[in-house]
Protein backbone atom coordinates (compact mmCIF):
# COMPACT_ATOMS: atom_id res chain seq x y z
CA UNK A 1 -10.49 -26.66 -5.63
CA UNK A 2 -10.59 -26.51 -1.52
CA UNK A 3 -12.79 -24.09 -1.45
CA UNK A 4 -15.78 -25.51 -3.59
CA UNK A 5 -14.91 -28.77 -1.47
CA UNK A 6 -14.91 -26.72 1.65
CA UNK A 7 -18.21 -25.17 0.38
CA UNK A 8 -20.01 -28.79 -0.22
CA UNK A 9 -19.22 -30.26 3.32
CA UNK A 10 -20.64 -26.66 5.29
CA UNK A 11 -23.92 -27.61 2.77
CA UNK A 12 -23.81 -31.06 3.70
CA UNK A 13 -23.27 -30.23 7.60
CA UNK A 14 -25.91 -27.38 7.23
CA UNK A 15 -28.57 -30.34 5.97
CA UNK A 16 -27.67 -32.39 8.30
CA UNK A 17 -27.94 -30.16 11.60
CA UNK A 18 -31.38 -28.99 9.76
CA UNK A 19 -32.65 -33.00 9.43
CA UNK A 20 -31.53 -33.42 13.56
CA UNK A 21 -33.38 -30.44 14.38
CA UNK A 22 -36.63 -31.40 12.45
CA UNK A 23 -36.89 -34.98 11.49
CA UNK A 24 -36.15 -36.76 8.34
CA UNK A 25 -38.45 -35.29 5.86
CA UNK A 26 -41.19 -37.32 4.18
CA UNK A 27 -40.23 -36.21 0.61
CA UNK A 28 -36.74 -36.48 0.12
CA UNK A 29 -36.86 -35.49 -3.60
CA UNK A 30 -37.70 -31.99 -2.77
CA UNK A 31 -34.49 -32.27 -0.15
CA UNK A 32 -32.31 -33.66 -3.24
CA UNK A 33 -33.76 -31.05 -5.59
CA UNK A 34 -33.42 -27.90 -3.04
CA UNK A 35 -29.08 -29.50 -2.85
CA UNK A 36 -28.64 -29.64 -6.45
CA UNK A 37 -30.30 -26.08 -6.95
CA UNK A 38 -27.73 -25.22 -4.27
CA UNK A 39 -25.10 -26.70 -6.18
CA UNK A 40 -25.48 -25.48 -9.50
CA UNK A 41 -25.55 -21.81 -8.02
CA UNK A 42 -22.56 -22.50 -6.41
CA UNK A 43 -20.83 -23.83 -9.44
CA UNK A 44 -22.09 -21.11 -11.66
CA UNK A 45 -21.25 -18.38 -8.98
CA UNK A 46 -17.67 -20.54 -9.54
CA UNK A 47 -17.12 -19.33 -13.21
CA UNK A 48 -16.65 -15.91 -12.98
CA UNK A 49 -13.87 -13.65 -15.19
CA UNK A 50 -10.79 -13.98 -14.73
CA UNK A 51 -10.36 -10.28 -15.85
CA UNK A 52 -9.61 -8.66 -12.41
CA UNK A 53 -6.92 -11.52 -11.09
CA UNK A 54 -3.50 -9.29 -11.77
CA UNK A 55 -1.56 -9.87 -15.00
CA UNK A 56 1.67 -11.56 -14.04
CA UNK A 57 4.49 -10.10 -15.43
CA UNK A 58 7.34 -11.78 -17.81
CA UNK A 59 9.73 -9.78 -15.51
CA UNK A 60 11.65 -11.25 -12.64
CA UNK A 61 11.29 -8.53 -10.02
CA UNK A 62 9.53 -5.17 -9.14
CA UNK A 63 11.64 -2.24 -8.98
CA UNK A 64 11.48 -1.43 -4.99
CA UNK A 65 10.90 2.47 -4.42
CA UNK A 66 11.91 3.26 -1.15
CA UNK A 67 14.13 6.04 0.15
CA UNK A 68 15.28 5.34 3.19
CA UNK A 69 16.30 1.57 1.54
CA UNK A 70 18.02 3.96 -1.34
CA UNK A 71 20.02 6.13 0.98
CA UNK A 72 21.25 2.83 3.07
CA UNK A 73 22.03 0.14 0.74
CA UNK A 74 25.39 -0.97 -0.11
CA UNK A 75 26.16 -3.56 -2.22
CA UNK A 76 28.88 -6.24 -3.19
CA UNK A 77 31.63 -6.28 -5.63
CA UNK A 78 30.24 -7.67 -9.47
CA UNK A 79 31.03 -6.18 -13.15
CA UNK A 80 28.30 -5.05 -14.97
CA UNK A 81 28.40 -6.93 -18.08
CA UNK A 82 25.30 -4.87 -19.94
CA UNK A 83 21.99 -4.29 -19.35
CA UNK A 84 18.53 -3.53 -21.93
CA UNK A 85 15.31 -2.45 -21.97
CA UNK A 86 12.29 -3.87 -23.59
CA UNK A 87 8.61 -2.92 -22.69
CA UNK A 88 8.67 -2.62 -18.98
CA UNK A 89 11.58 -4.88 -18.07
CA UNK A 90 14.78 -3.73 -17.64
CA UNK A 91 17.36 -6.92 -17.96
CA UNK A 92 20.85 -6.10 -16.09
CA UNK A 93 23.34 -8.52 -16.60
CA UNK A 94 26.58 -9.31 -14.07
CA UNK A 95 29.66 -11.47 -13.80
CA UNK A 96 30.86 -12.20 -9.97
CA UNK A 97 33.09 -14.40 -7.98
CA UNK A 98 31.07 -17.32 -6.09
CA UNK A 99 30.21 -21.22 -6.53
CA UNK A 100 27.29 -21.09 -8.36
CA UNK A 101 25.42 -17.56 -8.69
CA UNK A 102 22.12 -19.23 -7.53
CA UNK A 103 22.02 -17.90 -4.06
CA UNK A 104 23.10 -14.52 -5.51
CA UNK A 105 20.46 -11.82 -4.48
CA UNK A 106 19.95 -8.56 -6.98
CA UNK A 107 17.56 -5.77 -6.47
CA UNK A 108 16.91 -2.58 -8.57
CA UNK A 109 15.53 0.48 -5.31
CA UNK A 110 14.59 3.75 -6.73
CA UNK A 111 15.18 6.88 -4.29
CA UNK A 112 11.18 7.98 -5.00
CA UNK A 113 12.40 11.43 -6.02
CA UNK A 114 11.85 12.89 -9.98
CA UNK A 115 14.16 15.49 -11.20
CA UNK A 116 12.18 17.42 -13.33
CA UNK A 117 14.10 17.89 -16.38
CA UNK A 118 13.41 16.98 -20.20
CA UNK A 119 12.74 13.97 -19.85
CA UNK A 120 12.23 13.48 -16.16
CA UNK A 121 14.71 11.54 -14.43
CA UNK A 122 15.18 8.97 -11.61
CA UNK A 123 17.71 7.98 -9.02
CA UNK A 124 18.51 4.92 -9.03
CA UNK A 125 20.81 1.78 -6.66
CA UNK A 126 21.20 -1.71 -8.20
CA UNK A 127 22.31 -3.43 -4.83
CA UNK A 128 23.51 -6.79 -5.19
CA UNK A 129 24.63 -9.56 -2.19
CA UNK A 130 27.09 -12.46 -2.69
CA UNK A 131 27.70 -14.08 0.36
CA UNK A 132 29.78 -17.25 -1.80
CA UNK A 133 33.32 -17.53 -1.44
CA UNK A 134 34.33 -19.48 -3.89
CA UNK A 135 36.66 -17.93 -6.69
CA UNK A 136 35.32 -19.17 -9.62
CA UNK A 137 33.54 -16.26 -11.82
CA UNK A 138 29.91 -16.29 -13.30
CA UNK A 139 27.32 -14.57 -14.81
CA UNK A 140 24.38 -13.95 -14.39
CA UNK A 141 20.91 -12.16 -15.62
CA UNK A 142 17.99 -10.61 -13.59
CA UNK A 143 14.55 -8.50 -15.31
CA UNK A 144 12.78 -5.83 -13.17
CA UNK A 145 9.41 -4.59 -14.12
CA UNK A 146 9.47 -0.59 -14.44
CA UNK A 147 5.82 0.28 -14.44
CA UNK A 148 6.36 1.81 -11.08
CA UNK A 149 8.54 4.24 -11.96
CA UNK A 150 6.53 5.82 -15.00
CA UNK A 151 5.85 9.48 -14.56
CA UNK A 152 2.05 10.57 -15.33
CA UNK A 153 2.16 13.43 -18.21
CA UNK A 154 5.47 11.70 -19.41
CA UNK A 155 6.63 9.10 -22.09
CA UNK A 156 10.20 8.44 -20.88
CA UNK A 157 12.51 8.79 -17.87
CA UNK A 158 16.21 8.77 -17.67
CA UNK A 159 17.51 6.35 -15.38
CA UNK A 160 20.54 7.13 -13.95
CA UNK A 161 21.57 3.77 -12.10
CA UNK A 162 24.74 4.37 -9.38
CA UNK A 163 27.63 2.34 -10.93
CA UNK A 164 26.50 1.95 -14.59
CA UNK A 165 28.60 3.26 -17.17
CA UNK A 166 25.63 5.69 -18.88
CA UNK A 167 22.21 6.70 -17.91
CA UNK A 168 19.32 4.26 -19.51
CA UNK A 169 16.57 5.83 -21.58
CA UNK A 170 13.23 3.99 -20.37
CA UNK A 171 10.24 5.23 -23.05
CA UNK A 172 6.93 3.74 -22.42
């Protein structure tokens, strides 16, 4: 909406520098014509598709592929409570100490590297911070969208994520 506004007032400050510069002119229908011309281009110009915006996606988070962030990252203490793929998202659930869970921060980094096996498989670090003290114990679920870990040629990848109890089958 602030841009077509935006738009309007450079038109309306364009006309007016134009009138300074030249006069008033003597027929200002053909003035109010040439504006609403200008208009309705603008507003049609307005409508296009909506077809190249990106899809959001009903995950939470983006896996993060990055080795260097794979080979460094450490994470805190939680219990891995379960975890399930459907489509793209991969939902990993976790109980931890802290007040609340809300300030809790989870990420899913691949190491970038595919072991070429039957099928393929990935590296993976789910590295989790908890910075609450508190003692109380809650759960707590977070979706990460997989699509960047697909492998062209391939319809599944193991995923073989450090600290889970068995390697997840991701078909897509």
């Amino acid at each position: 909406m602030f841009g077509v506004v935006h738009f309007f007032s450079l038109i309306n400050a364009t006309f007016l520098r134009y009138f300074h510069l030249i006069g008033k002119p003597k027929d200002m229908r053909v003035t109010k014509r040439i504006l609403i011309m200008v208009c309705c281009m603008a507003l049609f110009m307005n409508t296009q598709c909506d077809d190249d915006e990106m899809q959001a996606s009903p995950c939470d988070q983006t896996v993060v592929v990055d080795a260097g962030f794979y080979e460094t990252a450490e994470t805190d203490v939680y219990e891995y409570i379960g975890s399930e793929i459907v489509d793209n998202c991969l939902t990993i659930e976790i109980a931890a100490s802290g007040c609340d869970g809300h300030s809790w921060s989870m990420v899913l980094v691949d190491s970038g590297s595919v072991a070429e096996s039957l099928p393929e498989q990935r590296y993976l670090k789910f590295v989790f911070g908890n910075d609450e003290t508190c003692l109380a114990v809650f759960s707590r679920s977070r979706s990460f969208d997989l699509t960047a870990l697909q492998v062209e040629g391939s319809n599944d990848i193991l995923l073989n994520i450090e600290g889970f109890p068995e390697p997840l089958l991701y078909s897509y």
